[in-house]
C-alpha atoms as a PDB file:
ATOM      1  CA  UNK A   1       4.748 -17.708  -5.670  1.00  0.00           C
ATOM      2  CA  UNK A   2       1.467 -15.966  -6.105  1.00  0.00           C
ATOM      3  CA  UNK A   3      -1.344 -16.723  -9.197  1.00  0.00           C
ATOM      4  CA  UNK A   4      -3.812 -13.474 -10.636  1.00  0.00           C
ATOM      5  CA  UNK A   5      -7.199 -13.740  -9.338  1.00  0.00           C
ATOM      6  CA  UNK A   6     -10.687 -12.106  -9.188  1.00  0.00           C
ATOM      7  CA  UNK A   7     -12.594 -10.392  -6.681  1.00  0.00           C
ATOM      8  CA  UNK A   8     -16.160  -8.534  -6.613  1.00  0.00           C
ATOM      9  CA  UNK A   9     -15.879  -4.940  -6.004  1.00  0.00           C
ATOM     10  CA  UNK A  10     -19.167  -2.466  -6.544  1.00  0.00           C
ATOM     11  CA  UNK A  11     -20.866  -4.812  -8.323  1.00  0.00           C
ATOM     12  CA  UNK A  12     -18.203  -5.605 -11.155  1.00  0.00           C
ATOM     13  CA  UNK A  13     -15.007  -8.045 -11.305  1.00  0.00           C
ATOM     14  CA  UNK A  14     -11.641  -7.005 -10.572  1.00  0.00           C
ATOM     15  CA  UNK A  15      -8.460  -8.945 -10.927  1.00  0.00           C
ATOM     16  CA  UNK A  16      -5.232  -8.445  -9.213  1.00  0.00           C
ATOM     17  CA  UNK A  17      -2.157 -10.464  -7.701  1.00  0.00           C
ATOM     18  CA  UNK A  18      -2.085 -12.682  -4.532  1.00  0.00           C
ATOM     19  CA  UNK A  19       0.327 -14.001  -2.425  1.00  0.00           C
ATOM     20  CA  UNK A  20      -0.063 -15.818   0.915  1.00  0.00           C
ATOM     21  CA  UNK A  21       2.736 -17.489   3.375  1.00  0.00           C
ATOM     22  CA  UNK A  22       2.154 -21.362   3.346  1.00  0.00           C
ATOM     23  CA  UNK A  23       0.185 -21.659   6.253  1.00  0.00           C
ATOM     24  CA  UNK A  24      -2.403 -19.374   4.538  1.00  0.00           C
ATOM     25  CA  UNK A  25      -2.666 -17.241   7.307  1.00  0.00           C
ATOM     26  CA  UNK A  26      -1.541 -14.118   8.327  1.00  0.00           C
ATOM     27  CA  UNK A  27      -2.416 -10.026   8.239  1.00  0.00           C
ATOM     28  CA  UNK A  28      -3.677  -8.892   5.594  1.00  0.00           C
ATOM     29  CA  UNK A  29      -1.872  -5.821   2.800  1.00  0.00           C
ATOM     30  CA  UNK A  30      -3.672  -4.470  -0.117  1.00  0.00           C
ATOM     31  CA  UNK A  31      -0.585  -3.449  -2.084  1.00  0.00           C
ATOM     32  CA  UNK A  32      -0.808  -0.629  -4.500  1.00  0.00           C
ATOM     33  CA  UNK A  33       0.944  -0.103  -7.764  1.00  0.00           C
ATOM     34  CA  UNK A  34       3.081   2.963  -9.122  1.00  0.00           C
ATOM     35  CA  UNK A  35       1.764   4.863 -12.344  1.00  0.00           C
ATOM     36  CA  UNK A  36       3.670   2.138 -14.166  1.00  0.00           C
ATOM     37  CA  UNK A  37       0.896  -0.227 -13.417  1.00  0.00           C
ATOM     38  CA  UNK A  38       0.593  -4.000 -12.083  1.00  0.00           C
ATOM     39  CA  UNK A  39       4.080  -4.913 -13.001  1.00  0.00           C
ATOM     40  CA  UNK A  40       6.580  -7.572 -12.147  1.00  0.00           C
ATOM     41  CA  UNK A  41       8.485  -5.603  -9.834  1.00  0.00           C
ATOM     42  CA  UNK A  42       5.232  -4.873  -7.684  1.00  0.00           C
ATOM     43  CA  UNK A  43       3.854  -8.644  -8.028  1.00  0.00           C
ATOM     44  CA  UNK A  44       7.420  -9.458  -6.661  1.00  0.00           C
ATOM     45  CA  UNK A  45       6.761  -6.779  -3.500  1.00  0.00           C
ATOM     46  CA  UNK A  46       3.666  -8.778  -2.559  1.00  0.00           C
ATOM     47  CA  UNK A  47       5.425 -11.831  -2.790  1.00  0.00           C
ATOM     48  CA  UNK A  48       7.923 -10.867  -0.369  1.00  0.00           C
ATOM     49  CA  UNK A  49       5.153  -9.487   2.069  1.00  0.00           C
ATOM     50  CA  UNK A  50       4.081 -13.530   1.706  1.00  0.00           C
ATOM     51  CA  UNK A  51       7.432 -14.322   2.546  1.00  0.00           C
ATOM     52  CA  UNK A  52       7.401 -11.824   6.065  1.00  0.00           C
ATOM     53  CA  UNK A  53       3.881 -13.755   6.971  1.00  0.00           C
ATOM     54  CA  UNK A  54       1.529 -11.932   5.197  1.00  0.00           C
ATOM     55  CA  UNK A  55      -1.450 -12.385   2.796  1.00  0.00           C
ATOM     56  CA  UNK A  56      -1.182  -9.504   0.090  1.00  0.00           C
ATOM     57  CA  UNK A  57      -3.453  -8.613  -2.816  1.00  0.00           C
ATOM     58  CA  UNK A  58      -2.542  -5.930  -5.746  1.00  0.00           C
ATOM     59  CA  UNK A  59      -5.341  -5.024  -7.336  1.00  0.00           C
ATOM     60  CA  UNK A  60      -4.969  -4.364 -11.279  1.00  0.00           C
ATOM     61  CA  UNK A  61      -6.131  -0.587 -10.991  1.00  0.00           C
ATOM     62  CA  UNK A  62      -5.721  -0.010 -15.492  1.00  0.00           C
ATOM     63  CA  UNK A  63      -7.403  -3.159 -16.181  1.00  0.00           C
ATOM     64  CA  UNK A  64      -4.807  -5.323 -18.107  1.00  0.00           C
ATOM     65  CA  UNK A  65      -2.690  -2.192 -19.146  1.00  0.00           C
ATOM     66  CA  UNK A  66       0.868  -1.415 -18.368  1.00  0.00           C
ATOM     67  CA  UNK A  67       3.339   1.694 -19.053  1.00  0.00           C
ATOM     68  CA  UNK A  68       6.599   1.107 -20.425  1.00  0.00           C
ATOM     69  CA  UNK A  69       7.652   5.062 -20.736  1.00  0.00           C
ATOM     70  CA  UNK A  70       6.293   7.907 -18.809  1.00  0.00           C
ATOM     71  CA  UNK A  71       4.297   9.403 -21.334  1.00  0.00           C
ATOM     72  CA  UNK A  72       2.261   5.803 -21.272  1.00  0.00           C
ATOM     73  CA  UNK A  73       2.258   5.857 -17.693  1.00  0.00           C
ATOM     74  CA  UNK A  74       1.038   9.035 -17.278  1.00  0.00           C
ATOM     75  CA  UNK A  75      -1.629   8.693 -19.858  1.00  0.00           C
ATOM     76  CA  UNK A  76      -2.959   5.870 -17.785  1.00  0.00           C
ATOM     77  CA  UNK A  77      -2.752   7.943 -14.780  1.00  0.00           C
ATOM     78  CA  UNK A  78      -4.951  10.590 -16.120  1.00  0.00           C
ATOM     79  CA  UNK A  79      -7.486   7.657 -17.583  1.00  0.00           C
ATOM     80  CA  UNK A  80      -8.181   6.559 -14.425  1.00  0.00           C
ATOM     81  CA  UNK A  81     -11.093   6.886 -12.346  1.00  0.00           C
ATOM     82  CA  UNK A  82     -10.008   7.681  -8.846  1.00  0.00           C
ATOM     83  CA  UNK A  83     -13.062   7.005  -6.957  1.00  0.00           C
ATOM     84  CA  UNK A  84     -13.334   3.651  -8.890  1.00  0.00           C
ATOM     85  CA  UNK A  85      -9.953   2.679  -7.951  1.00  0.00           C
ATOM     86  CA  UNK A  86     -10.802   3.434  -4.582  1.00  0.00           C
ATOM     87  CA  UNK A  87     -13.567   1.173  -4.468  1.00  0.00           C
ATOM     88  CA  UNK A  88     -11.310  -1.598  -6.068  1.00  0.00           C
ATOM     89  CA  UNK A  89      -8.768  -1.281  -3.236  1.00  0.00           C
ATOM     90  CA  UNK A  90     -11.157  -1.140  -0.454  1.00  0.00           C
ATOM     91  CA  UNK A  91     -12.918  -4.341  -2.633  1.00  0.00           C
ATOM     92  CA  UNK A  92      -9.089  -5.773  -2.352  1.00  0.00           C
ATOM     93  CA  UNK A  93      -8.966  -5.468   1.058  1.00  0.00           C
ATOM     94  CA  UNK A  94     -12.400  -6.968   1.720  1.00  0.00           C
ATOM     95  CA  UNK A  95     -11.686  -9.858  -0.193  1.00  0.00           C
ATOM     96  CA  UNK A  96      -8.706 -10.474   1.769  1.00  0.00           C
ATOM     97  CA  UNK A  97     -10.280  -9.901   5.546  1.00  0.00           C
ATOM     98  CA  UNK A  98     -13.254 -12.559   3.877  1.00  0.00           C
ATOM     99  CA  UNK A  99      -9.787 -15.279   2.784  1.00  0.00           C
ATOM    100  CA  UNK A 100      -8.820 -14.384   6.956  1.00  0.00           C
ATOM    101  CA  UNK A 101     -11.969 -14.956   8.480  1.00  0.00           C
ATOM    102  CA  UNK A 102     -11.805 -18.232   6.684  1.00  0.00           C
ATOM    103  CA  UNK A 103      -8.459 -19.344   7.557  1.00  0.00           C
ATOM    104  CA  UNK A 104      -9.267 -19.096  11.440  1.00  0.00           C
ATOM    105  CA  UNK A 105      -7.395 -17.589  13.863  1.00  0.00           C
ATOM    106  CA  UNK A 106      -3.658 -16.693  13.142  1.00  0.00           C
ATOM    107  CA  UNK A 107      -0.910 -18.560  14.752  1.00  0.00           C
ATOM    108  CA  UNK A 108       0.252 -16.409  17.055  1.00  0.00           C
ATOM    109  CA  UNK A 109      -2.801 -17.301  19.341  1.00  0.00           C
ATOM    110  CA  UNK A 110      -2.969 -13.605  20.968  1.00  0.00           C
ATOM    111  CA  UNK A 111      -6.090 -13.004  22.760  1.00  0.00           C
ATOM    112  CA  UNK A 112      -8.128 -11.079  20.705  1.00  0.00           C
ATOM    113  CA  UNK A 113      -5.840 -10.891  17.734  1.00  0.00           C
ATOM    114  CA  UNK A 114      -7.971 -13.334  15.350  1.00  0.00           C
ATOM    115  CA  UNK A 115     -11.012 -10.175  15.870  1.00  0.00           C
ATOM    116  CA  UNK A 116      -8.562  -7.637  14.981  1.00  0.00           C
ATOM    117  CA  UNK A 117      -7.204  -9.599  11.477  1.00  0.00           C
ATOM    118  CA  UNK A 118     -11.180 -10.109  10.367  1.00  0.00           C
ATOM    119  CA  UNK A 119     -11.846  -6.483  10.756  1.00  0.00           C
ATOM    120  CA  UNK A 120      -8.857  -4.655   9.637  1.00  0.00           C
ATOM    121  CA  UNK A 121      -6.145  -4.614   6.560  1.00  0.00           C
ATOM    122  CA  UNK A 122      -3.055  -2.711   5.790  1.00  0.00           C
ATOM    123  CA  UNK A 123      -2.681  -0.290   2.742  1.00  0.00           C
ATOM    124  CA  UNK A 124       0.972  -0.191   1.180  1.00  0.00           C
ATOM    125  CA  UNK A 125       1.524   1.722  -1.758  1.00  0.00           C
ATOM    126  CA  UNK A 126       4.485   3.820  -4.238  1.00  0.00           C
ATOM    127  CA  UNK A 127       4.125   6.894  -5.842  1.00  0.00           C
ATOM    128  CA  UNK A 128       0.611   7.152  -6.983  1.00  0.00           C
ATOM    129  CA  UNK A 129      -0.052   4.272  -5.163  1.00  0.00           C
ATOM    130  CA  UNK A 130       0.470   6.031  -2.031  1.00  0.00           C
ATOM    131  CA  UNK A 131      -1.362   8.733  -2.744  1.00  0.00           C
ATOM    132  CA  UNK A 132      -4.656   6.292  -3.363  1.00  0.00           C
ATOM    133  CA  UNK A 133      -3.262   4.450   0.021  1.00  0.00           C
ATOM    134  CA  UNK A 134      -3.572   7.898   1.643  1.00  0.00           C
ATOM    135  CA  UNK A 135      -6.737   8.393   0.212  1.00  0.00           C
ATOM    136  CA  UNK A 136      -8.341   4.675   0.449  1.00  0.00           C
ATOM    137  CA  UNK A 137      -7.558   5.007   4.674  1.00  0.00           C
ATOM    138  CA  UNK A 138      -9.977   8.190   4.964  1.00  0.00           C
ATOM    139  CA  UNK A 139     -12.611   6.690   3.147  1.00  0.00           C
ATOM    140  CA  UNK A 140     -12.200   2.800   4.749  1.00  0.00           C
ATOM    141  CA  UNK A 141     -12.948   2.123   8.267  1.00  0.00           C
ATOM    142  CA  UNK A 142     -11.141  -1.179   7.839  1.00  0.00           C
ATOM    143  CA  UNK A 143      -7.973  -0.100   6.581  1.00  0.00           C
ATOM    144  CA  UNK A 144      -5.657  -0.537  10.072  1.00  0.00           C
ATOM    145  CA  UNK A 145      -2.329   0.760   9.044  1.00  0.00           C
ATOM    146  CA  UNK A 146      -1.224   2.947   6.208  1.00  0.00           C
ATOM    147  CA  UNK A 147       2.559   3.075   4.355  1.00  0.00           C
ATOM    148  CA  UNK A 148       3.070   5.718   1.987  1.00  0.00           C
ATOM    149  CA  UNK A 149       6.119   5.188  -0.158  1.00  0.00           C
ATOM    150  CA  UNK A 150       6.637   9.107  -1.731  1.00  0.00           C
ATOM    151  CA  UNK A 151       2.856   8.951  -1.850  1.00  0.00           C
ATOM    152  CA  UNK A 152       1.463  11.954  -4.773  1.00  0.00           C
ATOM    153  CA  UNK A 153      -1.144  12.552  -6.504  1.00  0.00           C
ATOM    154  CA  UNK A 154      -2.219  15.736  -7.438  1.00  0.00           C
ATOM    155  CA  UNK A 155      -5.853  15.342  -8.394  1.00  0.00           C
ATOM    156  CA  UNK A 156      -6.426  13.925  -4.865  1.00  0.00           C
ATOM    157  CA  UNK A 157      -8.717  15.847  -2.262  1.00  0.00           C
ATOM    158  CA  UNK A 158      -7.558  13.924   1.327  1.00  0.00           C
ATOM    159  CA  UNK A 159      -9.517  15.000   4.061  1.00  0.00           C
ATOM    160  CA  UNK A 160      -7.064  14.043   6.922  1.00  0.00           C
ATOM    161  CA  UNK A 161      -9.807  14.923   9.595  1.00  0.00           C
ATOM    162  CA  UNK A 162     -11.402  11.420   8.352  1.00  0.00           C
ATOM    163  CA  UNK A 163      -8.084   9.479   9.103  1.00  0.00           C
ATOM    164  CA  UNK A 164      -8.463   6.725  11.864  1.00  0.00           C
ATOM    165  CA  UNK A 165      -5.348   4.298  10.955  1.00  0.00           C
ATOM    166  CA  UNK A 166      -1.921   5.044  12.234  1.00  0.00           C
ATOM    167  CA  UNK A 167       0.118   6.201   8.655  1.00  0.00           C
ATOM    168  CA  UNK A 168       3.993   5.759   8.341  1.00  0.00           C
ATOM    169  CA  UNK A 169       5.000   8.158   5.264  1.00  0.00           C
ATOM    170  CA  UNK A 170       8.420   7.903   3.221  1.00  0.00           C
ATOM    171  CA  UNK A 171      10.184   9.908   1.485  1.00  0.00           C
ATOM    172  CA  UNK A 172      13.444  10.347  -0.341  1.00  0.00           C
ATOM    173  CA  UNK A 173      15.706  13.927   0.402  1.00  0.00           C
ATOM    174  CA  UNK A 174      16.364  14.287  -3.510  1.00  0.00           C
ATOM    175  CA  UNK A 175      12.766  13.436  -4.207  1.00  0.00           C
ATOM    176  CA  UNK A 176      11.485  15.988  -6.933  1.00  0.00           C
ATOM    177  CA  UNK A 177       8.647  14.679  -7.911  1.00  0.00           C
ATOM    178  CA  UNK A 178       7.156  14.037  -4.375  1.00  0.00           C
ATOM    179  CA  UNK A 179       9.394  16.257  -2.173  1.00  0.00           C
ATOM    180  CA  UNK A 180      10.194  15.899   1.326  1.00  0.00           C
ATOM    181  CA  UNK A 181       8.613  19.227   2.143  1.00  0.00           C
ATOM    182  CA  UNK A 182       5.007  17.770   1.349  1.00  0.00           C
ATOM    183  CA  UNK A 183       5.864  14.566   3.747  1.00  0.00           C
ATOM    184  CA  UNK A 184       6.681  17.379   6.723  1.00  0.00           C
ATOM    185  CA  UNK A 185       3.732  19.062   5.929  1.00  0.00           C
ATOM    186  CA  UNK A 186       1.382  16.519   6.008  1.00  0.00           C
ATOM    187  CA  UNK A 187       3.153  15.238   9.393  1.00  0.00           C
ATOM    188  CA  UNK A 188       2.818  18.642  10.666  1.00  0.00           C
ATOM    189  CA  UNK A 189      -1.048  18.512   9.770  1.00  0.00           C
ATOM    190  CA  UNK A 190      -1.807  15.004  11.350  1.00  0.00           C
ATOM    191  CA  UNK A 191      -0.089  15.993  14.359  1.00  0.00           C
ATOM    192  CA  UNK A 192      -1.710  19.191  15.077  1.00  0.00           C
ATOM    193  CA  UNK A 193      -5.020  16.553  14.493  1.00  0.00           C
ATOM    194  CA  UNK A 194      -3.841  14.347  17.307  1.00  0.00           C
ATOM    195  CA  UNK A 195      -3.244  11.404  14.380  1.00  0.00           C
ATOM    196  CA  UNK A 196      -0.821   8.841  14.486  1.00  0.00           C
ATOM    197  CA  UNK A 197       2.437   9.254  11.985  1.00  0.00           C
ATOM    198  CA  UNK A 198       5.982   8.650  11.510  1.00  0.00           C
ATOM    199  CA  UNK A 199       8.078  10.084   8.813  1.00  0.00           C
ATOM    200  CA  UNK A 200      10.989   8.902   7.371  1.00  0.00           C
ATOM    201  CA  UNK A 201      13.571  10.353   5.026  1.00  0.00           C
ATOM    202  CA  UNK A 202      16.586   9.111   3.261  1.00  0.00           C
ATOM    203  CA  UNK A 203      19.117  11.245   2.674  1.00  0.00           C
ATOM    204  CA  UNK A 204      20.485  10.655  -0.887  1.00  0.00           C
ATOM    205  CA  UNK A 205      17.683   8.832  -1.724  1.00  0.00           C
ATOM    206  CA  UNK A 206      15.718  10.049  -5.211  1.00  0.00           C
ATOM    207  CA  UNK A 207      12.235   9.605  -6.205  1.00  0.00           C
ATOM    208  CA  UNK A 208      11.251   5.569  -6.868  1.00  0.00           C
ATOM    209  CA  UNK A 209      14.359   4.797  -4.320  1.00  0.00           C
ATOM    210  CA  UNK A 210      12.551   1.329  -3.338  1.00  0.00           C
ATOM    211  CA  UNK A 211      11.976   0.195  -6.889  1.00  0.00           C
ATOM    212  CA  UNK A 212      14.867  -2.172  -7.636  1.00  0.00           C
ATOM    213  CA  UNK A 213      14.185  -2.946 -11.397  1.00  0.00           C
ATOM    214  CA  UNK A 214      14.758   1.160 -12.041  1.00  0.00           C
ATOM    215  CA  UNK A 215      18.292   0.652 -11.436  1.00  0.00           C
ATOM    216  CA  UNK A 216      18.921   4.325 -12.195  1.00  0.00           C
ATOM    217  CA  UNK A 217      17.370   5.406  -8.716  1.00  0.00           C
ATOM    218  CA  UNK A 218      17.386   2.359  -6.398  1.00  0.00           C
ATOM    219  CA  UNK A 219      19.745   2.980  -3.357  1.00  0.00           C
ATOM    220  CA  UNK A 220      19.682  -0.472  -1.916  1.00  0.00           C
ATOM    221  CA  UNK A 221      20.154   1.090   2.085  1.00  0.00           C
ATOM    222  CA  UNK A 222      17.364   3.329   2.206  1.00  0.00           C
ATOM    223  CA  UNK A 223      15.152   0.606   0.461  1.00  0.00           C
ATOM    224  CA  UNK A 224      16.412  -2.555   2.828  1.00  0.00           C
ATOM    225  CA  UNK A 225      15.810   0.139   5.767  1.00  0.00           C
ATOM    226  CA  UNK A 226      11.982   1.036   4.411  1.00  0.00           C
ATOM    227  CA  UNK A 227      11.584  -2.484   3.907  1.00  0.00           C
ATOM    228  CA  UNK A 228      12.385  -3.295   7.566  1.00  0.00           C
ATOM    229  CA  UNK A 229      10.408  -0.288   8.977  1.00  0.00           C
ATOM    230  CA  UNK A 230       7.475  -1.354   6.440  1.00  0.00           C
ATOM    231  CA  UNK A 231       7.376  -4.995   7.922  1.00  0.00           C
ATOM    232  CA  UNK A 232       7.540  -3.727  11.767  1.00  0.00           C
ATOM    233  CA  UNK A 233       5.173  -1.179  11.365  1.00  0.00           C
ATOM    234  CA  UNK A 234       2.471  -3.120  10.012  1.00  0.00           C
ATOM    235  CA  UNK A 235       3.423  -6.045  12.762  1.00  0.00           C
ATOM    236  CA  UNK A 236       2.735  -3.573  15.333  1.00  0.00           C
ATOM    237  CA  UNK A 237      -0.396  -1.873  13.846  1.00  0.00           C
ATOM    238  CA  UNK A 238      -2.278  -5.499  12.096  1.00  0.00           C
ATOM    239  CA  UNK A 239      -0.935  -7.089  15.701  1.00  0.00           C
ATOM    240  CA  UNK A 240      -0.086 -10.037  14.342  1.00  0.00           C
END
């Protein structure tokens, strides 16, 4: 479905993968990759965002690089530079509300919904991905809704005080990479903030639970169910 392009981001060209519905219209997701980098299974998650009515960008965050072991991946990981990553998914985003505000309102015809979709776009990422979408939605003011998949990174500094979107964080119970306990306590600290945030938890589910080309940890219920939650949760927030 979707075709690599370019977009400007601090003054230099980034590429990534996008997908839009037919009608070329529709919220807008900056989708963000795990430490394995811009691979087929995540072009194939911004496809199906596409398919729910969505246009959806992943930027290419190693530049043309992929990991096929761990030891790659995390080499990669520790190569890249996190505030210029940041810029590239905020750049994402932008490029995305510009492809909006030039499609014209969306068909749904809401008052007041084609001023929301030019100003604001969803963040969606896995694993280190969600980590940078935490991080991206305290820096952006026009990221609108946040979804964390078991969103980690350790070299992050989030200050949550600068959070403005509503975030939905998930997280699988065997999860011992990015354990459950760090989802509650981040819930615990938005809360106490007055922020907006669900949490979710699978029971059963390990880390990587939503990644259905690691056959090895995919449990197909808790990743339909995310799936669902992810779509209806970004309906409500981007009010489509």
């Amino acid at each position: 479905m979707g075709q690599r392009v370019e977009f400007p981001s601090n003054s230099h060209t980034c590429q990534g993968y996008f997908t839009s519905p037919q009608s070329g219209k529709g919220p807008a997701v900056v989708v963000i990759q795990e430490w394995w980098g811009l691979v087929p299974h995540i072009e194939e998650v911004v496809d199906r965002f596409a398919n729910e009515g969505f246009i959806a960008l992943a930027p290419d965050l190693y530049h043309g690089k992929t990991a096929k072991s761990p030891d790659d991946a995390r080499k990669l990981r520790m190569e890249m530079d996190i505030e210029r990553a940041e810029r590239e998914i905020a750049g994402a985003g932008e490029w995305l509300l510009k492809r909006v505000e030039d499609s014209g309102p969306p068909l749904s015809g809401q008052p007041g919904a084609a001023v929301l979709h030019r100003k604001t776009y969803g963040v969606v990422g896995f694993c280190l991905g969600g980590g940078l979408a935490q991080y991206t939605a305290t820096r952006e003011s026009k990221v609108g809704a946040v979804v964390s998949f078991y969103g980690g990174f350790k070299e992050l500094s989030i200050d949550w005080k600068s959070l403005r979107a509503p975030i939905l964080l998930i997280y699988g119970e065997r999860d011992q990479s990015v354990t459950p306990e760090q989802g509650r306590q981040i819930e615990g600290t938005l809360k106490k903030m007055g922020k907006s945030v669900q949490l979710v938890i699978y029971p059963g589910a390990d880390h990587a639970f939503f990644n259905d080309a690691r056959k090895e940890v995919y449990k197909p219920d808790a990743a339909a169910d995310a799936w669902k939650r992810t779509i209806d949760f970004l309906r409500a927030t981007l009010s489509r």
